[in-house]
PDB file of N, CA and C in Angstrom:
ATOM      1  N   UNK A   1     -48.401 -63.126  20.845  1.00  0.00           N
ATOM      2  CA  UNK A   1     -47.610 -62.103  21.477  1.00  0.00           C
ATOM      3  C   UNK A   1     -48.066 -60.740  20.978  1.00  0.00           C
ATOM      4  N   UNK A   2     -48.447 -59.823  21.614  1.00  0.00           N
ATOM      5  CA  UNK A   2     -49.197 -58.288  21.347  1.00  0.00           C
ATOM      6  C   UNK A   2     -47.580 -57.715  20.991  1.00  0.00           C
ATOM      7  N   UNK A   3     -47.727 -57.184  19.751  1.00  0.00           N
ATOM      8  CA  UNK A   3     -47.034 -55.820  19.071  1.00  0.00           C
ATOM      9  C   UNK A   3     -47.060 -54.213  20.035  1.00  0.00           C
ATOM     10  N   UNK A   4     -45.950 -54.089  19.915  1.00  0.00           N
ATOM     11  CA  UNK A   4     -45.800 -53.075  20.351  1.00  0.00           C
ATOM     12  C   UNK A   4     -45.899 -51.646  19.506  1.00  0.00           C
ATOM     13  N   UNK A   5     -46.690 -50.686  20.065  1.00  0.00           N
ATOM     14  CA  UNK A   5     -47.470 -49.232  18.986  1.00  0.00           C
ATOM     15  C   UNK A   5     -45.585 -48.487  18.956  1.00  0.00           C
ATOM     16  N   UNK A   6     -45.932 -48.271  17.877  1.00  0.00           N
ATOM     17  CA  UNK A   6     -44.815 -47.247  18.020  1.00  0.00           C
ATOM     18  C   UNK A   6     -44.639 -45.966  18.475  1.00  0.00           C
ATOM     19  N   UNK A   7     -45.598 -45.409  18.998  1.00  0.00           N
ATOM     20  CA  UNK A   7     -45.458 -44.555  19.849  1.00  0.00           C
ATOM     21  C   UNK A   7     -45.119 -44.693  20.978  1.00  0.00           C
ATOM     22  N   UNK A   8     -44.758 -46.297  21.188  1.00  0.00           N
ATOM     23  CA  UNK A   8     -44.147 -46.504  22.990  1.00  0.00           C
ATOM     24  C   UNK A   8     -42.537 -46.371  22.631  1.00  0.00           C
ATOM     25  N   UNK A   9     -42.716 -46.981  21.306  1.00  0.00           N
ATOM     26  CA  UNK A   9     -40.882 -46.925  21.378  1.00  0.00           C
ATOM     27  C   UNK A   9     -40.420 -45.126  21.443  1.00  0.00           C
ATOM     28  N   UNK A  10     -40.952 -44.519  20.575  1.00  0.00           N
ATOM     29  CA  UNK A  10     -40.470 -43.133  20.458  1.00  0.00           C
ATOM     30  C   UNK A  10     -40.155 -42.686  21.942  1.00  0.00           C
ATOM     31  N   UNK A  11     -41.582 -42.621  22.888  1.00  0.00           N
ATOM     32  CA  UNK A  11     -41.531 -42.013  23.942  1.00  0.00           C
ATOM     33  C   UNK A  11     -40.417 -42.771  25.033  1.00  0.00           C
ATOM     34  N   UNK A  12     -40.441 -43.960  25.137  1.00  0.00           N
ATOM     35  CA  UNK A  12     -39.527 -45.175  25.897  1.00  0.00           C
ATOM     36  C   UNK A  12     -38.104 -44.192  25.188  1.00  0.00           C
ATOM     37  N   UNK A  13     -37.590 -44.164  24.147  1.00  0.00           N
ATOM     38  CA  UNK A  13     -36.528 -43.846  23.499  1.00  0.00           C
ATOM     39  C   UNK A  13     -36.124 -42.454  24.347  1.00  0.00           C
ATOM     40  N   UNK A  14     -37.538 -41.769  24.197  1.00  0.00           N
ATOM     41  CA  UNK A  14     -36.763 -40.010  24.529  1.00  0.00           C
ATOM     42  C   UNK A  14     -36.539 -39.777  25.919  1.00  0.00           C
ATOM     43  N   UNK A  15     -37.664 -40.882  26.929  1.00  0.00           N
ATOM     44  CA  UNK A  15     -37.409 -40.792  28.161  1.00  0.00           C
ATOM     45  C   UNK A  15     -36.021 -41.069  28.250  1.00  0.00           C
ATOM     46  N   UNK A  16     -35.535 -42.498  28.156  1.00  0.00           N
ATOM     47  CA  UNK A  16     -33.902 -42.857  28.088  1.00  0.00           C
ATOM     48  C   UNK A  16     -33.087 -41.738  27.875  1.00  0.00           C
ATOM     49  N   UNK A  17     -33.069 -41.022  26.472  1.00  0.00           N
ATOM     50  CA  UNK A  17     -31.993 -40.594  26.044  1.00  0.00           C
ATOM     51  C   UNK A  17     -32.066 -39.122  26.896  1.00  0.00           C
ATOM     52  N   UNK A  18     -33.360 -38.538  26.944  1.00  0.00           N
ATOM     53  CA  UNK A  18     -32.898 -37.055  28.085  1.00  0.00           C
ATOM     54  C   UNK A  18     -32.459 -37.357  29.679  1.00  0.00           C
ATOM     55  N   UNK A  19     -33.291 -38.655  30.171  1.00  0.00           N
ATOM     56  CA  UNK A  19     -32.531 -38.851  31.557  1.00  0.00           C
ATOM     57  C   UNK A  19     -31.365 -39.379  31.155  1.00  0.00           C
ATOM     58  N   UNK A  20     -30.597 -39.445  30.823  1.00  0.00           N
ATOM     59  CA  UNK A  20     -29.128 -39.953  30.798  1.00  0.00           C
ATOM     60  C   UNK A  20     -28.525 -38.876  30.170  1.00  0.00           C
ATOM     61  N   UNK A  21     -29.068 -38.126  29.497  1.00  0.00           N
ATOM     62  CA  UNK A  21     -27.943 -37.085  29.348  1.00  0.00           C
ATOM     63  C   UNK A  21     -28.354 -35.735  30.284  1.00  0.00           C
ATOM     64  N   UNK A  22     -29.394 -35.668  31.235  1.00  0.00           N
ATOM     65  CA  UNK A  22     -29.552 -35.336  32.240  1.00  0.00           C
ATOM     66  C   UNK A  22     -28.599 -35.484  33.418  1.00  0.00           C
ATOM     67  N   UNK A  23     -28.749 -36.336  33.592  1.00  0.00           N
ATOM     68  CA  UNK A  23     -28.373 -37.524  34.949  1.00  0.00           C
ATOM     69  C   UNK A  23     -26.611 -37.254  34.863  1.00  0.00           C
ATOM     70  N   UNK A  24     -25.677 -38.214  34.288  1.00  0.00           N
ATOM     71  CA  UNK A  24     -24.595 -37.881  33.866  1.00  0.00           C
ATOM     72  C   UNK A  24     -24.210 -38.436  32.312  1.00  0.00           C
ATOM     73  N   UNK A  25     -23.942 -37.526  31.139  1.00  0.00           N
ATOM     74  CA  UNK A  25     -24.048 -38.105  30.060  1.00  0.00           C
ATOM     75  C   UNK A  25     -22.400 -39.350  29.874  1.00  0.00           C
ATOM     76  N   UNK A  26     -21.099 -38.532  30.929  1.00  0.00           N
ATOM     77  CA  UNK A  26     -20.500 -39.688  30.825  1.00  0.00           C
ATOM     78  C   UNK A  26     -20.248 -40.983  31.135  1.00  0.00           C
ATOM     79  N   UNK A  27     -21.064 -40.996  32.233  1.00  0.00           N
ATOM     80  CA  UNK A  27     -21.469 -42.777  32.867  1.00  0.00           C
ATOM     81  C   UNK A  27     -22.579 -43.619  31.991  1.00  0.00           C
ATOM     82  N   UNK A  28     -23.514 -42.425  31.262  1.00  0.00           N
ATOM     83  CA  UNK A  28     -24.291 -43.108  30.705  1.00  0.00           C
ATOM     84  C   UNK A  28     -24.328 -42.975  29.274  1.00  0.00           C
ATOM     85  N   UNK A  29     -23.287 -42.767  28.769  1.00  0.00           N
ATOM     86  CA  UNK A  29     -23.744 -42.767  27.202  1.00  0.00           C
ATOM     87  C   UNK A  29     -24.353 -43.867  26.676  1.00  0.00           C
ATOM     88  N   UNK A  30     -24.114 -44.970  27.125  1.00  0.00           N
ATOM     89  CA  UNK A  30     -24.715 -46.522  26.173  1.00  0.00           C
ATOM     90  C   UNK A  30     -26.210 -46.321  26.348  1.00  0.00           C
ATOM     91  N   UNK A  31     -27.117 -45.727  27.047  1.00  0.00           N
ATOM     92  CA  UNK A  31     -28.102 -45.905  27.510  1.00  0.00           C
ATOM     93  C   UNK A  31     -28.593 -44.698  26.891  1.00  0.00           C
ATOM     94  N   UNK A  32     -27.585 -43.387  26.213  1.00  0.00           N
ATOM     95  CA  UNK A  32     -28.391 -42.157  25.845  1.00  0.00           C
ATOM     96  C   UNK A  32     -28.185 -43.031  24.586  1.00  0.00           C
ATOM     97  N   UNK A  33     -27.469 -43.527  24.129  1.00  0.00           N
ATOM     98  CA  UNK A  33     -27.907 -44.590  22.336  1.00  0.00           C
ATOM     99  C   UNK A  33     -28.587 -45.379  22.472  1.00  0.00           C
ATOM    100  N   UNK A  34     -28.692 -46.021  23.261  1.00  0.00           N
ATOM    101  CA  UNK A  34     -30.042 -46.990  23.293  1.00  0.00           C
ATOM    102  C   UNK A  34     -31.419 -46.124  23.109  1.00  0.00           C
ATOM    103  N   UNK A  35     -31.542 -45.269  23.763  1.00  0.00           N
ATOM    104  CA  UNK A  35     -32.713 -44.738  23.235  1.00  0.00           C
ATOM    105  C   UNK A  35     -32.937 -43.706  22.104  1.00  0.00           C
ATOM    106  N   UNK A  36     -31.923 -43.002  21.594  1.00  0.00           N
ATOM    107  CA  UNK A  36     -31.875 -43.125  19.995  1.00  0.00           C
ATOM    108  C   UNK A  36     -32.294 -44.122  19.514  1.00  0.00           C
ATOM    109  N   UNK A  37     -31.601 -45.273  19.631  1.00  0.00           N
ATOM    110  CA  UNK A  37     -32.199 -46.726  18.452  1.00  0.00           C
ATOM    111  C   UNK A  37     -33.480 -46.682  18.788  1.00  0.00           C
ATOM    112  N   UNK A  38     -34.276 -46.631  20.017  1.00  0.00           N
ATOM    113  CA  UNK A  38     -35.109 -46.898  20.349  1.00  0.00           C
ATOM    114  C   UNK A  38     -35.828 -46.074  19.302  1.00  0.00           C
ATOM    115  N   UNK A  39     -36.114 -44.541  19.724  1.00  0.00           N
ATOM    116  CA  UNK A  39     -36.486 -43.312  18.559  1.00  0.00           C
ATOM    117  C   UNK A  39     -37.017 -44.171  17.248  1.00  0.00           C
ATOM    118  N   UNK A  40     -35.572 -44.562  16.818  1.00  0.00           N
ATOM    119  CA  UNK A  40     -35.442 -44.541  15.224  1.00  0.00           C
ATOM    120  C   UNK A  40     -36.237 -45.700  15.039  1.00  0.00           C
ATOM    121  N   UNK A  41     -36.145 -46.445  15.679  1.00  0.00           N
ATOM    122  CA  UNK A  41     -36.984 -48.282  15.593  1.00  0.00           C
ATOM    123  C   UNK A  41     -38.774 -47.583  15.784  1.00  0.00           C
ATOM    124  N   UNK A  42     -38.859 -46.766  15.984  1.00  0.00           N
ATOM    125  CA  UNK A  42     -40.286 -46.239  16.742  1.00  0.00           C
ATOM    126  C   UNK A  42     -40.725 -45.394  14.768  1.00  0.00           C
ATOM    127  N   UNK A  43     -40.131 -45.002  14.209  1.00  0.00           N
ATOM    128  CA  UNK A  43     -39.682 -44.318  13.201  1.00  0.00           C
ATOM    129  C   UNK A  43     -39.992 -45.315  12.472  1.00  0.00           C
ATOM    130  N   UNK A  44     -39.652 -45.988  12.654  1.00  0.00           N
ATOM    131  CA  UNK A  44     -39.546 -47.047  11.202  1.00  0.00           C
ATOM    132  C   UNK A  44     -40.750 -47.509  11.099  1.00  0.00           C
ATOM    133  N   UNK A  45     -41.189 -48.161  12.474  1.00  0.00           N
ATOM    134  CA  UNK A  45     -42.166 -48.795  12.701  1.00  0.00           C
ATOM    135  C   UNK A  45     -43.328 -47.575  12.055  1.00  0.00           C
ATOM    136  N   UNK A  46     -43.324 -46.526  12.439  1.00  0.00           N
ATOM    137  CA  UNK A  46     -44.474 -45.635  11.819  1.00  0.00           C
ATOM    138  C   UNK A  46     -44.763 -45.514  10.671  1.00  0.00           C
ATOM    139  N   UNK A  47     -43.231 -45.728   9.794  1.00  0.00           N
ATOM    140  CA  UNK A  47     -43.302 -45.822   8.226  1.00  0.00           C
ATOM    141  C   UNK A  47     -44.127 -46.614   7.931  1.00  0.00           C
ATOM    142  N   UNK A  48     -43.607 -48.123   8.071  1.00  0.00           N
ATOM    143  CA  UNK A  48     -44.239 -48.873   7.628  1.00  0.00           C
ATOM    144  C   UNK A  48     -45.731 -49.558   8.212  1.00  0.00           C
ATOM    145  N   UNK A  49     -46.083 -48.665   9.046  1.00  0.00           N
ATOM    146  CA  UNK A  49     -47.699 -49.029   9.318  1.00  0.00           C
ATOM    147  C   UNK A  49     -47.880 -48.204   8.495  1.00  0.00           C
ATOM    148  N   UNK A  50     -47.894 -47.197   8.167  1.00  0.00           N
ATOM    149  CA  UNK A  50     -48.217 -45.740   7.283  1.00  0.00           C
ATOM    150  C   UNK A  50     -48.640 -46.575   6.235  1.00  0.00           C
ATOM    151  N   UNK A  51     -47.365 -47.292   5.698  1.00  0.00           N
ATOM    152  CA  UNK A  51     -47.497 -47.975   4.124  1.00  0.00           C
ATOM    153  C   UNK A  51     -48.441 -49.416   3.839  1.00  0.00           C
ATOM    154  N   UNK A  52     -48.576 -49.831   5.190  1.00  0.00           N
ATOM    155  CA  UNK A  52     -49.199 -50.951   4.980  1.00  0.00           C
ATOM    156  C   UNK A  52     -50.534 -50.890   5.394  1.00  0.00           C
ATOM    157  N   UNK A  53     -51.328 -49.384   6.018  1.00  0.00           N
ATOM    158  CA  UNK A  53     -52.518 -49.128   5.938  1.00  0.00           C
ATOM    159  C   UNK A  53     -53.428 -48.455   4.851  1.00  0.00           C
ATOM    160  N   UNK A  54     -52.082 -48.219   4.287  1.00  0.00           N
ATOM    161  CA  UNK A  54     -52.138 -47.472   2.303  1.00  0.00           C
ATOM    162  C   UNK A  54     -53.019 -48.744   1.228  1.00  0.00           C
ATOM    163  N   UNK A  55     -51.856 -49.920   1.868  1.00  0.00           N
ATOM    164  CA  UNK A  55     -52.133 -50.872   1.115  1.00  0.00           C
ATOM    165  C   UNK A  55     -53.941 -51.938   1.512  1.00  0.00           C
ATOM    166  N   UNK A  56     -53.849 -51.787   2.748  1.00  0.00           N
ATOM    167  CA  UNK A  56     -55.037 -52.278   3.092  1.00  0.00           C
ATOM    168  C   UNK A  56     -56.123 -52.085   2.746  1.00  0.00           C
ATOM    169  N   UNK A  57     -56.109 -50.783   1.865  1.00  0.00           N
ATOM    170  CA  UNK A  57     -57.577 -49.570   1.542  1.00  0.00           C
ATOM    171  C   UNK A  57     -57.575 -50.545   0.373  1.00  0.00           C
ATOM    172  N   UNK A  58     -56.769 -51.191  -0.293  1.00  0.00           N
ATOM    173  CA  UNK A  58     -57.460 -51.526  -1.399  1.00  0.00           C
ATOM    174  C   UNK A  58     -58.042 -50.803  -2.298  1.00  0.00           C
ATOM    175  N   UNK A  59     -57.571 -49.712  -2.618  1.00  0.00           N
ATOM    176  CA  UNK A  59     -58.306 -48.948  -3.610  1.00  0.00           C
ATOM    177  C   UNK A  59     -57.806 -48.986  -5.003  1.00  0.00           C
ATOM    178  N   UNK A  60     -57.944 -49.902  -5.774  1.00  0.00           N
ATOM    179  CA  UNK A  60     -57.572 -49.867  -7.013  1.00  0.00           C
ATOM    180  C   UNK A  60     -58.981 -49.381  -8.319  1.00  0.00           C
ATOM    181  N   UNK A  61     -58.101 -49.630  -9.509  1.00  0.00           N
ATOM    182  CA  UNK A  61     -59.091 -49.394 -10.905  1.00  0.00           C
ATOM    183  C   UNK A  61     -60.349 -50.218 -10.408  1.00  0.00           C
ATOM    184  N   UNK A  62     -60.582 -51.554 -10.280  1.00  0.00           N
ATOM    185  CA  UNK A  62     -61.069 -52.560 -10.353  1.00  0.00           C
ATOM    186  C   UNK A  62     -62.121 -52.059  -9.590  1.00  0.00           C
ATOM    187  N   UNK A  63     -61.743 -51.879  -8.055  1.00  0.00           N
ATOM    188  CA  UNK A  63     -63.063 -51.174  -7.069  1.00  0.00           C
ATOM    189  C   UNK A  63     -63.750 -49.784  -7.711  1.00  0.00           C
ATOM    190  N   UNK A  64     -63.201 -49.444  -8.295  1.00  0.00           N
ATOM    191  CA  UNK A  64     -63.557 -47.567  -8.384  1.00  0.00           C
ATOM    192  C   UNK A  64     -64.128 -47.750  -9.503  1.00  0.00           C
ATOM    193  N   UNK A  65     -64.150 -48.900 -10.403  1.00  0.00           N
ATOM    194  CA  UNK A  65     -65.225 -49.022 -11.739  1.00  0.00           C
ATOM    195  C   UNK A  65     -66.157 -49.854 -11.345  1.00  0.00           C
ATOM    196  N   UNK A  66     -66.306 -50.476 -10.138  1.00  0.00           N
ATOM    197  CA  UNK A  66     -68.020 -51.362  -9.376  1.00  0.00           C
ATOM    198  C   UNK A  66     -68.326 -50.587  -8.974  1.00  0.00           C
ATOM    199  N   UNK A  67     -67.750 -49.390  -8.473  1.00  0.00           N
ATOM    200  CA  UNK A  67     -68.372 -48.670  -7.483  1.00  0.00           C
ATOM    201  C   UNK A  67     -69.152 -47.462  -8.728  1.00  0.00           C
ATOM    202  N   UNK A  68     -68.489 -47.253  -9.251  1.00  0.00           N
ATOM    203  CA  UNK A  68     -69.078 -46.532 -10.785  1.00  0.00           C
ATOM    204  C   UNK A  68     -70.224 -46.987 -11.029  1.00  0.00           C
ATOM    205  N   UNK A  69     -70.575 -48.409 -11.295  1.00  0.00           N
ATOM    206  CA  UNK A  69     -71.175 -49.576 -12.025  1.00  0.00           C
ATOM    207  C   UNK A  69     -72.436 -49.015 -10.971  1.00  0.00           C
ATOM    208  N   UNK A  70     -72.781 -49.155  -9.483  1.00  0.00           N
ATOM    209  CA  UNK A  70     -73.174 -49.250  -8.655  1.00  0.00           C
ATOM    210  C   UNK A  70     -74.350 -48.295  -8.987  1.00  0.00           C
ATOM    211  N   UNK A  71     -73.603 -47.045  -8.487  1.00  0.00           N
ATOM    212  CA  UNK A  71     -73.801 -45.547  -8.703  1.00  0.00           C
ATOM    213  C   UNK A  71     -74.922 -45.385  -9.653  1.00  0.00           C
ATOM    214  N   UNK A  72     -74.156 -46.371 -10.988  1.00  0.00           N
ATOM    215  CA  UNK A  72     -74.824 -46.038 -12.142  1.00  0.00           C
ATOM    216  C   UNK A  72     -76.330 -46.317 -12.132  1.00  0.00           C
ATOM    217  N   UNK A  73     -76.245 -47.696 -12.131  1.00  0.00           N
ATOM    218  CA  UNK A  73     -77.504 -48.681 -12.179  1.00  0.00           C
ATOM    219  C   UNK A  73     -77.955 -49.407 -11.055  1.00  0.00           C
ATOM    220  N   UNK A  74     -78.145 -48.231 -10.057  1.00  0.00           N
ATOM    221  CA  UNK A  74     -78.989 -49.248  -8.835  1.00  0.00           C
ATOM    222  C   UNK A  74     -79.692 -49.887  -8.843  1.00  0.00           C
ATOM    223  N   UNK A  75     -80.972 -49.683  -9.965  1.00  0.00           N
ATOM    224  CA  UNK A  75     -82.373 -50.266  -9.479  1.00  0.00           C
ATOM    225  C   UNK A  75     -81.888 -51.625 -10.631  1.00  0.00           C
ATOM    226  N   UNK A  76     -81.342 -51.927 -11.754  1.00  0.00           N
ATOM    227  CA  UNK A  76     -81.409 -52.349 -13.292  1.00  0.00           C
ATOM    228  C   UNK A  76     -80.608 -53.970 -12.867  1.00  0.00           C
ATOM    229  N   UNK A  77     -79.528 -54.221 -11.566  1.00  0.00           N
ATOM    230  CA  UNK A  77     -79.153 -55.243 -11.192  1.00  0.00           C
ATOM    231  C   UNK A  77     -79.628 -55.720 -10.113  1.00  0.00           C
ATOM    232  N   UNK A  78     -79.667 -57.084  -9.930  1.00  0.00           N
ATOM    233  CA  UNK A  78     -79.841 -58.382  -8.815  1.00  0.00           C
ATOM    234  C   UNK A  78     -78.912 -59.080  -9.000  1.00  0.00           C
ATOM    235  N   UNK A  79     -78.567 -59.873  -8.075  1.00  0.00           N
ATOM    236  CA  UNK A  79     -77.636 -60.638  -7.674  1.00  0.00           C
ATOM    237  C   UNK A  79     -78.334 -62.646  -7.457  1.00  0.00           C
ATOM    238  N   UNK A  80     -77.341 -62.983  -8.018  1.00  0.00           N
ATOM    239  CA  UNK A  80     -78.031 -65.040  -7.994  1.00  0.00           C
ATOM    240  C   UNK A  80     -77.700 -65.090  -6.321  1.00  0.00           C
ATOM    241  N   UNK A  81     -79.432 -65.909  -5.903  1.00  0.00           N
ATOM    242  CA  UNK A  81     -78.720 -66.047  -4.131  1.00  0.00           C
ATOM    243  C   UNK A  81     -78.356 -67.125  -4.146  1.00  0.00           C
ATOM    244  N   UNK A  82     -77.761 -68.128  -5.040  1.00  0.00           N
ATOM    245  CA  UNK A  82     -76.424 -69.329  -4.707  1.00  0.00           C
ATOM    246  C   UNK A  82     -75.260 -69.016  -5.330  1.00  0.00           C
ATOM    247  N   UNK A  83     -74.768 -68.456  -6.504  1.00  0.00           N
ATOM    248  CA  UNK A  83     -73.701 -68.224  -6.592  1.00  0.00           C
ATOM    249  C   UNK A  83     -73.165 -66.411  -6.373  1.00  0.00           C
ATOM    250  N   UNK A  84     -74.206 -65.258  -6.097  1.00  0.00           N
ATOM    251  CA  UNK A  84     -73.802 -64.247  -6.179  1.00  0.00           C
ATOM    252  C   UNK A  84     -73.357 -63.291  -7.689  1.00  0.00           C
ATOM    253  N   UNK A  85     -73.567 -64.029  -8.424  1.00  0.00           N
ATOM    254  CA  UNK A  85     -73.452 -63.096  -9.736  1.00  0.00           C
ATOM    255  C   UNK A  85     -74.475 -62.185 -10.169  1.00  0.00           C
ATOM    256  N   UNK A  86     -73.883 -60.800 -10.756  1.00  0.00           N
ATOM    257  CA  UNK A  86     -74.810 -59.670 -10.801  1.00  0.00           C
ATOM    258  C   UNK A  86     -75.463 -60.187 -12.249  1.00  0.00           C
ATOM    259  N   UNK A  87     -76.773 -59.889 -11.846  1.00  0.00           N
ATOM    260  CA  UNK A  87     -77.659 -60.093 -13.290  1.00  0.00           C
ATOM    261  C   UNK A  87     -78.719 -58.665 -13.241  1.00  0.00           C
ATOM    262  N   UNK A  88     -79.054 -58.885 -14.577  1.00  0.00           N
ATOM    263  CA  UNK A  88     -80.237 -57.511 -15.214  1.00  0.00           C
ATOM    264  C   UNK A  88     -81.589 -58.073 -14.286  1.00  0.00           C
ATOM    265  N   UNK A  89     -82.370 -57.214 -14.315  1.00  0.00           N
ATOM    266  CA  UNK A  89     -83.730 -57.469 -13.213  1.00  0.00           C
ATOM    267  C   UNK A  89     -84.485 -58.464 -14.297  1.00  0.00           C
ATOM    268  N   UNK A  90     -84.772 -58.429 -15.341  1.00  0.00           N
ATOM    269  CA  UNK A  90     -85.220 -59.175 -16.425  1.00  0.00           C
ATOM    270  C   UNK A  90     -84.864 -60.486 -16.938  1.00  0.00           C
ATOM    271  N   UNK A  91     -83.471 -61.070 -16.046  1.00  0.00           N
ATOM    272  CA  UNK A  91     -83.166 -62.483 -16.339  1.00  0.00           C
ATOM    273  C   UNK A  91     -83.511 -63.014 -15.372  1.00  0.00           C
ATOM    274  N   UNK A  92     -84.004 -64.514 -15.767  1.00  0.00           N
ATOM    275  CA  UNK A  92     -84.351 -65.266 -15.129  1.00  0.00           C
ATOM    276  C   UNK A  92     -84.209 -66.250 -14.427  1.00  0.00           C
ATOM    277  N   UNK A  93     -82.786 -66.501 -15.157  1.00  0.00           N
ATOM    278  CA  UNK A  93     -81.806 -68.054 -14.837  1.00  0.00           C
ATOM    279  C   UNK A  93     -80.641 -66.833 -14.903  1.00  0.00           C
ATOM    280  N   UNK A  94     -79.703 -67.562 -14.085  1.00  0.00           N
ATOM    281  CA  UNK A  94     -78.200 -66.984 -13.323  1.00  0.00           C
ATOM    282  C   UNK A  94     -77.651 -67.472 -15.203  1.00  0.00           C
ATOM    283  N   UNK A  95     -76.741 -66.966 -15.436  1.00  0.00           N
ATOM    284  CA  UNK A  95     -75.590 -66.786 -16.456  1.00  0.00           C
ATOM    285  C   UNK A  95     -74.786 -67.952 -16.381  1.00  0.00           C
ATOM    286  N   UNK A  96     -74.152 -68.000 -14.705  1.00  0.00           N
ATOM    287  CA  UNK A  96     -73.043 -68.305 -14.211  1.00  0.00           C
ATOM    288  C   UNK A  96     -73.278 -69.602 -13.681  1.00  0.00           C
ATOM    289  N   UNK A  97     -74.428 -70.218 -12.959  1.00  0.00           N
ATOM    290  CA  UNK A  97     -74.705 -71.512 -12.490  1.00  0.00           C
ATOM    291  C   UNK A  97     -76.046 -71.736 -13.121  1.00  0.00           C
ATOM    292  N   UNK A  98     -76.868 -71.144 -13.937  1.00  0.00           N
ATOM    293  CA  UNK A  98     -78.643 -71.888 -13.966  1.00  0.00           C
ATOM    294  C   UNK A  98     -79.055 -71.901 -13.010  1.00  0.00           C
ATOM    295  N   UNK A  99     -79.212 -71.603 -11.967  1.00  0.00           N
ATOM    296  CA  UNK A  99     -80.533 -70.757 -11.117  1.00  0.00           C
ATOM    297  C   UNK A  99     -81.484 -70.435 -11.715  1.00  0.00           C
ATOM    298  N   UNK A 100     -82.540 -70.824 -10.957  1.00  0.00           N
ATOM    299  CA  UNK A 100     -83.709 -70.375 -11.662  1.00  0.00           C
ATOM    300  C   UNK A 100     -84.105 -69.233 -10.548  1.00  0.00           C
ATOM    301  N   UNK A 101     -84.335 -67.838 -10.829  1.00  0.00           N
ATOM    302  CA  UNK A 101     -84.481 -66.363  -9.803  1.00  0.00           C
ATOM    303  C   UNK A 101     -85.556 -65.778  -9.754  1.00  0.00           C
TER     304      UNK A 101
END
């Protein structure tokens, strides 16, 4: 089932709530609050994509000291091509499984 952007609710919300208090606000009040909720549900929803695209970056200590590491010593590491562990250009066997490299 496709999610709905929250920018449909906001706009869905404000259309509602100005045509009805356009139109006649006393026949229609239930429908000028419905699109308030609508608004506010559109609101929320923005928060928390906000917060959960914060979280997706993944940017902690952990990344920002490989990426240091990286920076540092480009040419000085290789990597084992069966298990992936970083080694010095000068070893010969992996650390981590015995590979021979």
């Amino acid at each position: 089932m496709a999610r709905i952007h929250w920018s449909v609710y906001i706009i869905i919300g404000t259309f509602v709530s100005v045509v009805s208090r356009i139109i006649d606000y006393d026949k229609l009040i239930f429908f000028f609050y419905v699109g308030i909720i609508f608004i506010l549900a559109g609101i929320i929803k923005l928060v928390f994509n906000i917060k959960k695209e914060d979280k997706s970056k993944g940017i902690n200590h952990k990344n920002i000291h490989q990426a240091r590491q990286r920076a540092q010593y480009p040419q000085r590491l290789k990597r084992c091509f069966k298990c992936g562990n970083v080694m010095k250009l000068q070893d010969r066997f992996c650390s981590r499984c015995g590979a021979h490299v």
